[in-house]
N, C-alpha and C. Protein backbone atom coordinates (compact mmCIF):
# COMPACT_ATOMS: atom_id res chain seq x y z
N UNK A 1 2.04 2.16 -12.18
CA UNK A 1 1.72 2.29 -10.77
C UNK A 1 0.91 3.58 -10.58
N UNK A 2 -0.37 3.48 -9.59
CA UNK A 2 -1.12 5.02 -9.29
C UNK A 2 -0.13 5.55 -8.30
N UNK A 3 -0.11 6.83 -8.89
CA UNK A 3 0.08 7.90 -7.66
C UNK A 3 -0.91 8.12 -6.75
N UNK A 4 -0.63 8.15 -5.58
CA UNK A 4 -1.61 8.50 -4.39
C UNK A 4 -2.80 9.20 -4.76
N UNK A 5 -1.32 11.14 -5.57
CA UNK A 5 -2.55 12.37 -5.85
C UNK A 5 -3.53 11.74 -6.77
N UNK A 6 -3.13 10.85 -7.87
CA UNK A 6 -4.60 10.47 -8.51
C UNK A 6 -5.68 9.96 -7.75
N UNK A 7 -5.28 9.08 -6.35
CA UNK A 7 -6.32 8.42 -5.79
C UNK A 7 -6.98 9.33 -5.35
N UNK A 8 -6.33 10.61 -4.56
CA UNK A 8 -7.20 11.94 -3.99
C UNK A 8 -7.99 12.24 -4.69
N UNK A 9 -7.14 12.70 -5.81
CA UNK A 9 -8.35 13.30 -7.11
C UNK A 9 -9.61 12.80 -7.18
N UNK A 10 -9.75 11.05 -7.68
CA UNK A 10 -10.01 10.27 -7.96
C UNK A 10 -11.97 10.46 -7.13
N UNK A 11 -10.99 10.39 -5.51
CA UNK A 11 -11.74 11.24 -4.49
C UNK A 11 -12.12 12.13 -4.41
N UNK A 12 -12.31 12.86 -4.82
CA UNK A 12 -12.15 14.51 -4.70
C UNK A 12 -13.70 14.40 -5.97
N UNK A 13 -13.60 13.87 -7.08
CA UNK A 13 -14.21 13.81 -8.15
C UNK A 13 -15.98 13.16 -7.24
N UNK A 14 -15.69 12.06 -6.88
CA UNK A 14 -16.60 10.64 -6.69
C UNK A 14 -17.25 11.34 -5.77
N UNK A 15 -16.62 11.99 -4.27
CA UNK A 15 -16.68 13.14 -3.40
C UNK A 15 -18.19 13.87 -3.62
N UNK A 16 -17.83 15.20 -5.10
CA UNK A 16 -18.79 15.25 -5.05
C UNK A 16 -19.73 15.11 -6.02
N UNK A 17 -19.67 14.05 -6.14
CA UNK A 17 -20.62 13.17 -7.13
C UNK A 17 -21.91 12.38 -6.03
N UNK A 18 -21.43 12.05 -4.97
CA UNK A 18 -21.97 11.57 -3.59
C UNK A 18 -22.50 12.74 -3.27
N UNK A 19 -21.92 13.64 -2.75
CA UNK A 19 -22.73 15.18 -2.23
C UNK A 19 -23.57 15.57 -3.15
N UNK A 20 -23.48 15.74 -4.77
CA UNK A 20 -24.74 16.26 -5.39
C UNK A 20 -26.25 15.52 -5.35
N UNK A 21 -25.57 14.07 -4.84
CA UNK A 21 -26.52 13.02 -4.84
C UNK A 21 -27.48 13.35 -3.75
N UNK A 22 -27.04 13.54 -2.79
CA UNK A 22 -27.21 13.20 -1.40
C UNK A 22 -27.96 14.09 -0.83
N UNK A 23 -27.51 15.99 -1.52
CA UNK A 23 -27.96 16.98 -1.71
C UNK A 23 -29.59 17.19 -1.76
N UNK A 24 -29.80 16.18 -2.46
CA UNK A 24 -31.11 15.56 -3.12
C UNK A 24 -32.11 15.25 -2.62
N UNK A 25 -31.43 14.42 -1.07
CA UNK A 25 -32.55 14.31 -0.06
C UNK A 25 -33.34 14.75 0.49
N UNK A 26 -34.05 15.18 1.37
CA UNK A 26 -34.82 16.01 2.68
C UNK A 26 -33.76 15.92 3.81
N UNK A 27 -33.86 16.83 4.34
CA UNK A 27 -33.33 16.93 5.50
C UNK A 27 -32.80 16.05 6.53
N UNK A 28 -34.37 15.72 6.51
CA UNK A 28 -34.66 14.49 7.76
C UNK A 28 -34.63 13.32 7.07
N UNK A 29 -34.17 13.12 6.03
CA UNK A 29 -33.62 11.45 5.24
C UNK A 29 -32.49 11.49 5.62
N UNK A 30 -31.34 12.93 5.64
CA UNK A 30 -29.89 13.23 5.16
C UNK A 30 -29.45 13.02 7.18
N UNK A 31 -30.46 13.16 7.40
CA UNK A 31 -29.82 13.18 9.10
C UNK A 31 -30.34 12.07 10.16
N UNK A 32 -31.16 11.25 9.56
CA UNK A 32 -32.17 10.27 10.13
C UNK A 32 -31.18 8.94 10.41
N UNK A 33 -30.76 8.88 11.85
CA UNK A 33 -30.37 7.51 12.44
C UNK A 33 -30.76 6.30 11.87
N UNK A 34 -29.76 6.16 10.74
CA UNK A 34 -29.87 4.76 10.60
C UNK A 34 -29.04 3.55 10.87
N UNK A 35 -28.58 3.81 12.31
CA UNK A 35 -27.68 2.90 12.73
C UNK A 35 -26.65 2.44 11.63
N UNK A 36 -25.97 3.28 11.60
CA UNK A 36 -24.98 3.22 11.00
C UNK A 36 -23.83 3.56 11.87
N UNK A 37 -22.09 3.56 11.43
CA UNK A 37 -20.83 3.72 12.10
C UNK A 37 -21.19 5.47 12.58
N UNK A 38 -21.54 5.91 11.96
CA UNK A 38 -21.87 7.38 13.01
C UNK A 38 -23.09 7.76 12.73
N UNK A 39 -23.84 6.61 12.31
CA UNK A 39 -25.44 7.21 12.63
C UNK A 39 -25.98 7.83 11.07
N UNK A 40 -26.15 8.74 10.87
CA UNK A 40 -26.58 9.39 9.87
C UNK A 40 -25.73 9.35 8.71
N UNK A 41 -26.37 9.50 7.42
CA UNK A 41 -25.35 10.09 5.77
C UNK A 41 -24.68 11.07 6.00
N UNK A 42 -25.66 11.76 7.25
CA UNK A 42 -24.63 13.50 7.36
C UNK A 42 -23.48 13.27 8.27
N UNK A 43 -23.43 12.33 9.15
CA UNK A 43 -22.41 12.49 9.86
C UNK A 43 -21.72 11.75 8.97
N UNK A 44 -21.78 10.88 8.22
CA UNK A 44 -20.75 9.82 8.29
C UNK A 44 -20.09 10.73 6.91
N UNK A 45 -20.81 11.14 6.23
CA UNK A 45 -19.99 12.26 4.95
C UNK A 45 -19.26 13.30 5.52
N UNK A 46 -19.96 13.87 6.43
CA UNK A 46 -18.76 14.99 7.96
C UNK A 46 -17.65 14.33 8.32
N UNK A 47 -18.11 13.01 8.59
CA UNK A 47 -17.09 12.50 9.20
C UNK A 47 -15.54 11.76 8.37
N UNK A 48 -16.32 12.02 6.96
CA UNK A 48 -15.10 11.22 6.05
C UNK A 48 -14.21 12.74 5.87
N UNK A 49 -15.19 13.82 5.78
CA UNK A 49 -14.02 15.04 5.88
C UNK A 49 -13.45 15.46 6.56
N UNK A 50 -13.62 15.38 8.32
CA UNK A 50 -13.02 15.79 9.19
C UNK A 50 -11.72 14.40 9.52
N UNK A 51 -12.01 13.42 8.78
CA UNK A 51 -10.57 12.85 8.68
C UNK A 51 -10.03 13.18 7.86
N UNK A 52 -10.01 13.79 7.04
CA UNK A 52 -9.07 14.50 5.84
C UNK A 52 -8.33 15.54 6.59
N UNK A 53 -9.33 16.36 7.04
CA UNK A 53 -8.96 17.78 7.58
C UNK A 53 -8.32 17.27 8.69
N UNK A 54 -8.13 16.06 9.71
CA UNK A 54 -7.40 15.76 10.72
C UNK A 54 -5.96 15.54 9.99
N UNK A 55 -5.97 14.88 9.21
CA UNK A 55 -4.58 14.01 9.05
C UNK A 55 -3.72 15.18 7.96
N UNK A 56 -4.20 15.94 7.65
CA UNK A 56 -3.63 17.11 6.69
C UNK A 56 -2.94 18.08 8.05
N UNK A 57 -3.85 18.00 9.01
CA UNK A 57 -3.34 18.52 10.12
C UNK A 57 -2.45 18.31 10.72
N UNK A 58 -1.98 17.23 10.70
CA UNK A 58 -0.86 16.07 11.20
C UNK A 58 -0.13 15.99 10.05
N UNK A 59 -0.15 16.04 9.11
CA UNK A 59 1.06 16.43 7.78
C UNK A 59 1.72 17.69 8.07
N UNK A 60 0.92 19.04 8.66
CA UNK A 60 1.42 20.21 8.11
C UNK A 60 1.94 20.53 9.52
N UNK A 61 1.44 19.73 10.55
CA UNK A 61 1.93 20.53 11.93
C UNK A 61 1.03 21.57 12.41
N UNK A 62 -0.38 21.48 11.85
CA UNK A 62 -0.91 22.71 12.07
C UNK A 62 -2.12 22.00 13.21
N UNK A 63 -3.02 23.09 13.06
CA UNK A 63 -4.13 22.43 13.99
C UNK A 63 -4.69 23.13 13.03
N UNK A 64 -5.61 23.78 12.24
CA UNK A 64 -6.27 24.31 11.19
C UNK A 64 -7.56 23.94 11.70
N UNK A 65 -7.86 22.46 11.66
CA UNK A 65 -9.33 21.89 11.26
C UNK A 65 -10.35 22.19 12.96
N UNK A 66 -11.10 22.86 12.47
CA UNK A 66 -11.91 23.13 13.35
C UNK A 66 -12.83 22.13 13.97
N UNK A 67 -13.04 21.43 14.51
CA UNK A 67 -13.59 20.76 15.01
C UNK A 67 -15.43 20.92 15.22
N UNK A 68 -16.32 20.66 14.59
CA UNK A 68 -17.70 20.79 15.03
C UNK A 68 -18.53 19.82 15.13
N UNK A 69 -19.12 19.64 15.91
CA UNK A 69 -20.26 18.39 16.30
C UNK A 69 -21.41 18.28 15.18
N UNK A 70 -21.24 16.88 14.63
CA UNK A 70 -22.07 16.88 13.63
C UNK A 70 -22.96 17.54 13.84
N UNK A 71 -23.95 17.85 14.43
CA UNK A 71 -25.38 18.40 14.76
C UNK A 71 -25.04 19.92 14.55
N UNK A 72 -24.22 20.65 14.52
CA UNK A 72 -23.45 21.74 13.93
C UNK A 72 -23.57 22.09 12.55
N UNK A 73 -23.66 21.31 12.17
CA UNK A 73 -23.91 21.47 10.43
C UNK A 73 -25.62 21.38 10.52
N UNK A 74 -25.94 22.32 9.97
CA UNK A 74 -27.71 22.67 9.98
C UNK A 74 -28.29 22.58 8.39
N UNK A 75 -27.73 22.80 7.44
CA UNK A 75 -27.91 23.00 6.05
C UNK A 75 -26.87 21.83 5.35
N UNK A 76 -27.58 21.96 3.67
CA UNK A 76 -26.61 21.40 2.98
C UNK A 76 -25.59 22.14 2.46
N UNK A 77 -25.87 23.64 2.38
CA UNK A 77 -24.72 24.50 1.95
C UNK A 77 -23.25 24.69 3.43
N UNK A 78 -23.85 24.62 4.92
CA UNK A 78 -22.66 24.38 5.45
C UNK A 78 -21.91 23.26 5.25
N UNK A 79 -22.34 22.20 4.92
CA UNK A 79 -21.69 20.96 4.64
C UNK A 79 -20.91 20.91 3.04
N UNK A 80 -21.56 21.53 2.28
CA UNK A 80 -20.76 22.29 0.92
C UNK A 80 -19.77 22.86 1.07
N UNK A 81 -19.98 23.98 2.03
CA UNK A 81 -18.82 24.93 2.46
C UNK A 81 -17.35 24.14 3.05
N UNK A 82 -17.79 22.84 4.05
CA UNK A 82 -16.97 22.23 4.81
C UNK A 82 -16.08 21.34 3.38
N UNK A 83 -16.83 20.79 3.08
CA UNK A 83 -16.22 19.78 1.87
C UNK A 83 -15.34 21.09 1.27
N UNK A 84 -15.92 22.20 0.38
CA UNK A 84 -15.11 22.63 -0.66
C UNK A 84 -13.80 23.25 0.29
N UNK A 85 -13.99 23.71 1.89
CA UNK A 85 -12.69 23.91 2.65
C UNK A 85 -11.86 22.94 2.18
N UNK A 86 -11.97 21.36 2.63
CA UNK A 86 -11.55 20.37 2.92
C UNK A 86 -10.71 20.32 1.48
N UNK A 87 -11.42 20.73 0.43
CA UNK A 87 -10.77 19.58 -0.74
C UNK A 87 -9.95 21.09 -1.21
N UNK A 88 -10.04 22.17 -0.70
CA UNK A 88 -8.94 23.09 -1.22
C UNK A 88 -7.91 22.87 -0.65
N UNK A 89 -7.26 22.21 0.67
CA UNK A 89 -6.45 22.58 1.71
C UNK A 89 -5.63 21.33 1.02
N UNK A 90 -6.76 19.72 1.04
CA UNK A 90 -5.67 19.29 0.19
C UNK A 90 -5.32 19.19 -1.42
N UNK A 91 -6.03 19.88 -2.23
CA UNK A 91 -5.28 20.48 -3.06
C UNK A 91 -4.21 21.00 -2.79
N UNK A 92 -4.15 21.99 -2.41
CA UNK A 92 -3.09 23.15 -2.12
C UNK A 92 -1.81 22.08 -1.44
N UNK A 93 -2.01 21.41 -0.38
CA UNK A 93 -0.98 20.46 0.28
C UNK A 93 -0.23 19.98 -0.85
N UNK A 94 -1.18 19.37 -2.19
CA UNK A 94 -0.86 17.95 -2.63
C UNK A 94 -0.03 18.83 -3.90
N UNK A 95 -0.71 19.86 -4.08
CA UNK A 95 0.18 21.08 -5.27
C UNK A 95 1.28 21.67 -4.87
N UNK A 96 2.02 21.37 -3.66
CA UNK A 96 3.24 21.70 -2.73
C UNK A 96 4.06 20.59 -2.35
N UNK A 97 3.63 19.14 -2.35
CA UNK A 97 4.33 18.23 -2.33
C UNK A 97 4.85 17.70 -3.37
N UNK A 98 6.56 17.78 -2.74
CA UNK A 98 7.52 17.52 -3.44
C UNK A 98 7.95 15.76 -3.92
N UNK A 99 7.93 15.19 -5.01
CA UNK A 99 8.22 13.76 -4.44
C UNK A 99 8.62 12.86 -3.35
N UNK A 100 9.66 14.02 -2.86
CA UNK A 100 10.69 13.19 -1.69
C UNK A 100 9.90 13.17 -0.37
N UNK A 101 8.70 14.83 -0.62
CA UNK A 101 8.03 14.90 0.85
C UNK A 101 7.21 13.91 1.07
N UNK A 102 6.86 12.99 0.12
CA UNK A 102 5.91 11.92 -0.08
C UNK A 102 6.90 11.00 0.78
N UNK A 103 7.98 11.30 0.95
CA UNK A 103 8.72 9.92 1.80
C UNK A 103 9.24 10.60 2.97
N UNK A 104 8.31 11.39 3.34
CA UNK A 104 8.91 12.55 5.02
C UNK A 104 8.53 11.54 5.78
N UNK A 105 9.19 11.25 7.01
CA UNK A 105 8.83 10.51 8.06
C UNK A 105 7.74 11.02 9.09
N UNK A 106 7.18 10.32 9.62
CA UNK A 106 6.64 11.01 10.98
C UNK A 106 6.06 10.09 11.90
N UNK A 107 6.14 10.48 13.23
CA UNK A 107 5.88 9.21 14.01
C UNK A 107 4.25 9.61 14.47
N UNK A 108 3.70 7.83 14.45
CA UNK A 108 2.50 7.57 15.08
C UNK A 108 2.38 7.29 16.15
N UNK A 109 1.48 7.23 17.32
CA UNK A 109 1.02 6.25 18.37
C UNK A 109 -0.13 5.33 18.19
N UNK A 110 -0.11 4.39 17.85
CA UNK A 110 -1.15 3.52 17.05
C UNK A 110 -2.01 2.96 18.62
N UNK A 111 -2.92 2.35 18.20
CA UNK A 111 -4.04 2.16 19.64
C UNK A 111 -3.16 1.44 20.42
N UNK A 112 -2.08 0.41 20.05
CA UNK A 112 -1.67 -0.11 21.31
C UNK A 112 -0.28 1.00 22.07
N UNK A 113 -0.60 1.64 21.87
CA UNK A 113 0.16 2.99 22.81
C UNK A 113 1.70 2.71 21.86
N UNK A 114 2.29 2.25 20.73
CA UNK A 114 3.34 1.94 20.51
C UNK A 114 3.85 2.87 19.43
N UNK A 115 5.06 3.93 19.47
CA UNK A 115 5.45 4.60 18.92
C UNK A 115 5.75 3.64 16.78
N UNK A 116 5.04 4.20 15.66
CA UNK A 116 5.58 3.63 14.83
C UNK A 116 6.36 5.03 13.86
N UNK A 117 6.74 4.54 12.66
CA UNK A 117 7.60 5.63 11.59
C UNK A 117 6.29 5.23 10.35
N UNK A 118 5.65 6.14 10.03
CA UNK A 118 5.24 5.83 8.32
C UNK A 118 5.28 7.32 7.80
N UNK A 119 5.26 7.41 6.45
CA UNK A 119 5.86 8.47 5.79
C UNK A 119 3.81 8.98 5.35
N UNK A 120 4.48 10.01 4.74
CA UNK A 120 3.49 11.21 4.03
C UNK A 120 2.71 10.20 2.84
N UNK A 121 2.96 9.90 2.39
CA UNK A 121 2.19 9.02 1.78
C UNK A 121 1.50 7.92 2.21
N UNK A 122 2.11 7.12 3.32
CA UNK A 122 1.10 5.97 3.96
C UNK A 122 -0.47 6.70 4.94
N UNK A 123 -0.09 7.84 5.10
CA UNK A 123 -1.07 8.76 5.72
C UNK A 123 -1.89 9.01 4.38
N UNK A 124 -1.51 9.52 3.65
CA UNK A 124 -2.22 9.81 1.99
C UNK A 124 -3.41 8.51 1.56
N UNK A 125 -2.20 7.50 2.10
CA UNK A 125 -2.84 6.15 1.39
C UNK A 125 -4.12 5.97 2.50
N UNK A 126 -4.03 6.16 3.70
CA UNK A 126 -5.06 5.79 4.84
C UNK A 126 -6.18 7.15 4.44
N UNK A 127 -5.91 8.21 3.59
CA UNK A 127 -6.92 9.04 4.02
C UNK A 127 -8.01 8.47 2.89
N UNK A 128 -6.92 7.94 1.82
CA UNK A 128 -7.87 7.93 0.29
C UNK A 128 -8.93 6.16 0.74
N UNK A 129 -7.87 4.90 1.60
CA UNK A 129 -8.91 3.86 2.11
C UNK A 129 -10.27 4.48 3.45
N UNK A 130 -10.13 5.33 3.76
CA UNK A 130 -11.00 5.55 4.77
C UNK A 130 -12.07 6.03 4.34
N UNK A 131 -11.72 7.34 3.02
CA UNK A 131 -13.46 7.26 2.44
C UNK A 131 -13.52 6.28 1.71
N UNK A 132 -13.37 5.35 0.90
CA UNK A 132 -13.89 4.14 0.53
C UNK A 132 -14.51 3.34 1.37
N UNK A 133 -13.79 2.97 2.84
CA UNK A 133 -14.63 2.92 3.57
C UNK A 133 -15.60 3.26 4.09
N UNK A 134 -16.25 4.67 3.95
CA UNK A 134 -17.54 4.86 4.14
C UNK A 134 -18.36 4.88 2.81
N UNK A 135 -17.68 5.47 1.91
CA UNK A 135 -18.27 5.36 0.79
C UNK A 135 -19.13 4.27 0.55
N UNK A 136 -18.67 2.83 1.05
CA UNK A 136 -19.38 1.92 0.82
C UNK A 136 -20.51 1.93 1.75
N UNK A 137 -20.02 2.49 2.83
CA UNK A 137 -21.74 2.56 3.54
C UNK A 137 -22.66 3.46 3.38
N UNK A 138 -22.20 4.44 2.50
CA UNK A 138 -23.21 5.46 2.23
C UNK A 138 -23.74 4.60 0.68
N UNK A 139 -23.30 3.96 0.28
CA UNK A 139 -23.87 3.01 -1.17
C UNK A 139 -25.01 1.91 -0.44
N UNK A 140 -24.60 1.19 0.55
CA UNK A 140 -25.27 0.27 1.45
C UNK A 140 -26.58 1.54 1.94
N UNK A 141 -26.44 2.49 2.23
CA UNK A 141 -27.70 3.12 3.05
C UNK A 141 -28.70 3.90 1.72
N UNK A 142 -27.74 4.44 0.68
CA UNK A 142 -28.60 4.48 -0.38
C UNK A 142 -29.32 3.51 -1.00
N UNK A 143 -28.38 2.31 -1.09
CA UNK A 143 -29.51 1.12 -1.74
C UNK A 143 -30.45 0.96 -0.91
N UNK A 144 -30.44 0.88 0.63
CA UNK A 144 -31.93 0.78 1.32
C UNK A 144 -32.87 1.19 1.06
N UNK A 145 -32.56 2.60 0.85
CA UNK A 145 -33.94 3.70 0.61
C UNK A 145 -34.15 3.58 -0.54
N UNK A 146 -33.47 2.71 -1.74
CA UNK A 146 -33.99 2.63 -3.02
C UNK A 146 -33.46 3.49 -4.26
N UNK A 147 -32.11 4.28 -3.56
CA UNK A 147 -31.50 5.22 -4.50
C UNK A 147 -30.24 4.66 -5.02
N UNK A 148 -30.25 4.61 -6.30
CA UNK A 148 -28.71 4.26 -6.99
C UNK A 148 -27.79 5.31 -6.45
N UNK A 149 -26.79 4.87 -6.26
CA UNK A 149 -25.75 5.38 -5.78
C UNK A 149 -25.09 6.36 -7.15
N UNK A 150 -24.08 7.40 -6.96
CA UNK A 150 -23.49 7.72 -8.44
C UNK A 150 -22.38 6.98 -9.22
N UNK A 151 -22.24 7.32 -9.65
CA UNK A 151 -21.16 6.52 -10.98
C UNK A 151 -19.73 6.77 -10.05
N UNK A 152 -19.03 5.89 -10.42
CA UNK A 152 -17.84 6.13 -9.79
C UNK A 152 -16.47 5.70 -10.32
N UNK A 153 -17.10 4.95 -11.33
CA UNK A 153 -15.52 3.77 -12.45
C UNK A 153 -14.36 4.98 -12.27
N UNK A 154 -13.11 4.12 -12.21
CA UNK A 154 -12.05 4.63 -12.21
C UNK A 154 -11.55 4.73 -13.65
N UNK A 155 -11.34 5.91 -14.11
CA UNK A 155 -10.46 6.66 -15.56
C UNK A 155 -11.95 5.72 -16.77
N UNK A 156 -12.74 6.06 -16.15
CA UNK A 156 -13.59 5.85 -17.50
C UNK A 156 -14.40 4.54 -17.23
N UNK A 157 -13.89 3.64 -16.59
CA UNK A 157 -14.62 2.15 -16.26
C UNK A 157 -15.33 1.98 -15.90
């Protein structure tokens, strides 16, 4: 069976394997509306980290994650900076969790206003499906423009 932390990792690796890629672009490729779920590669790669940095937030009880409007990020090194925040905090989380905290409770309000219970890990599990979920659209917007996407096989595949 995978452990979650491998799927993070897993993430964490592919992460920035996508950012060195992406890095690569011009500016105005990396920010250019292409009708996409938030428009641009830059937002939607912002946007796969500021759900990390949300729901780590909601693990720890903290408010930490700063909030900035994509258009906020001006360079590729602030967006470097944001990612390598992002992937230290959950390091550090995931290097502090205890097996059992993997089964801490905590309550949601899901869209239909209805109180639910899922633990530290079903949050883990939603953070590691949500960049896959974009991941695939940043593969879909690279193949447009004609760029292979990076390697990504899991443990060698």
């Amino acid at each position: 069976m995978v452990d979650v932390r491998e799927l993070l990792e897993y993430n964490h690796i592919v992460r920035r394997r996508y950012f060195e890629s992406i890095a690569r672009l011009s500016w105005n490729e990396f920010t250019k509306n292409r009708e996409a779920s938030f428009n641009s590669i830059r937002n939607i790669f912002v946007h796969t980290l500021g759900a990390v940095d949300y729901w780590l937030d909601f693990l720890q009880k903290e408010n930490l994650h700063s909030k900035r409007e994509f258009d906020e990020y001006r360079t590729f090194d602030e967006v470097r900076t944001y990612m390598e925040h992002v992937e230290k905090r959950m390091r550090d989380y995931l290097h502090s969790l205890s097996p059992e905290g993997l089964e801490k409770k905590y309550t949601v309000t899901g869209e239909d206003h209805k109180a639910a219970k899922i633990t530290a890990e079903d949050v883990l599990i939603h953070v590691f499906e949500e960049e896959v979920h974009h991941r695939g659209e940043l593969i879909a917007l690279l193949w447009q423009m004609g760029i292979d996407p990076p390697e990504m096989g899991w443990k060698g595949l």
